[in-house]
Protein backbone atom coordinates (compact mmCIF):
# COMPACT_ATOMS: atom_id res chain seq x y z
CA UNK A 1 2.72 13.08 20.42
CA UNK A 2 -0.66 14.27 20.24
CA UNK A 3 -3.77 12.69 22.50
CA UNK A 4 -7.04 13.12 21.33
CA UNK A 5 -10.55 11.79 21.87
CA UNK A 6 -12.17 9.20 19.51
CA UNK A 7 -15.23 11.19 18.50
CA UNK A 8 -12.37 14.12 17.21
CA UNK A 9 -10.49 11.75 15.43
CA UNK A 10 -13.96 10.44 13.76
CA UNK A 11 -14.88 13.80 12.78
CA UNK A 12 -11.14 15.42 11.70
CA UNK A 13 -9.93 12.09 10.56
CA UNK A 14 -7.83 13.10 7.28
CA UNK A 15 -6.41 15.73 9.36
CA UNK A 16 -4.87 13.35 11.40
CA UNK A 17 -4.26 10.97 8.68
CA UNK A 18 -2.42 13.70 7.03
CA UNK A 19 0.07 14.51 10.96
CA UNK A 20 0.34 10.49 11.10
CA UNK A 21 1.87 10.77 7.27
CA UNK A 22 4.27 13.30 8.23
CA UNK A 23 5.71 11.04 11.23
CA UNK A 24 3.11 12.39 14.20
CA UNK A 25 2.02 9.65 16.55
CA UNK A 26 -1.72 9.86 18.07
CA UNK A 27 -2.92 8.54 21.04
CA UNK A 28 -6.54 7.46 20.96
CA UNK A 29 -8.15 8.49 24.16
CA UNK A 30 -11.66 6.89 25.27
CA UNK A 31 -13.43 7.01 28.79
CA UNK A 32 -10.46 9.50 29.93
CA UNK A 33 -7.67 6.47 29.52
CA UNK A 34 -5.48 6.14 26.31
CA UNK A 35 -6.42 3.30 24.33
CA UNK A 36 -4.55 2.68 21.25
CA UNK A 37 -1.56 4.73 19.52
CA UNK A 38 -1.46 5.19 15.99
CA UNK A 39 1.97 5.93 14.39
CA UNK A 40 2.99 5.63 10.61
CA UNK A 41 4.44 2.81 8.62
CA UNK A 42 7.65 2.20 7.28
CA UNK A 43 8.25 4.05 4.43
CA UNK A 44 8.83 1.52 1.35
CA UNK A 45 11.42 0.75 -0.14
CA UNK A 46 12.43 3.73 -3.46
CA UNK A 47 11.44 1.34 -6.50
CA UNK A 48 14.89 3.17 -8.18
CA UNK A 49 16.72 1.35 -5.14
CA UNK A 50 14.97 -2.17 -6.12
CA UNK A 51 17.05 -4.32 -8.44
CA UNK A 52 15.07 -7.10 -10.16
CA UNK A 53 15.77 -9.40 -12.92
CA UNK A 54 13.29 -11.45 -14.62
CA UNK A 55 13.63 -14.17 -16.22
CA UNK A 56 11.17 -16.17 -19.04
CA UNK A 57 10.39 -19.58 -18.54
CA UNK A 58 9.23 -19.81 -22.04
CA UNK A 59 10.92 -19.23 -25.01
CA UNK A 60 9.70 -16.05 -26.30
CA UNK A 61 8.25 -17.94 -29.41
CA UNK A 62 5.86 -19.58 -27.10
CA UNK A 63 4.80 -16.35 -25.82
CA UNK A 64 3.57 -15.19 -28.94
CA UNK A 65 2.58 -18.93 -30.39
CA UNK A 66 -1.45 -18.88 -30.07
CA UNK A 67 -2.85 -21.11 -27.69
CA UNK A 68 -3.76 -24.52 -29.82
CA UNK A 69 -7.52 -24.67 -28.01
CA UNK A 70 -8.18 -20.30 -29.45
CA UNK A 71 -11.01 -19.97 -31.60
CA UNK A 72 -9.67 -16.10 -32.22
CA UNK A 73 -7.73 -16.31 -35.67
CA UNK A 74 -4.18 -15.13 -35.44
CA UNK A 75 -2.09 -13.50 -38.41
CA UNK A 76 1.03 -12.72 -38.02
């Protein structure tokens, strides 16, 4: 845990982005009494962990059928 002064963190701030990232909590100090703590988020989710399916609600003719209002000429 580090505690440092607000002016500090204003002037060093992607420094202590940077400790946050790597799992550092800061204390935010003003008037000589902490104030706020910052501490990282959760880290997401891996996306090769995620498992999702879609699924069309068209039929994929209609997803390449051109819209009957288009002025823009179509050939297939």
């Amino acid at each position: 845990m580090i505690k440092v002064f607000a002016t500090k963190i204003r002037n060093n701030l992607f420094e202590y982005l940077n400790k946050i990232a790597n799992g550092e909590t800061i204390i935010i100090q003003g008037n000589n009494q902490e104030a706020a703590p910052i501490v990282s988020a959760p880290k997401a989710e891996r996306h090769e962990n995620m498992k999702v399916q879609f699924k069309l609600l068209v039929s994929p003719e209609e997803i390449i059928k051109p819209h009957k209002y288009s002025s823009v000429p179509f050939h297939y």
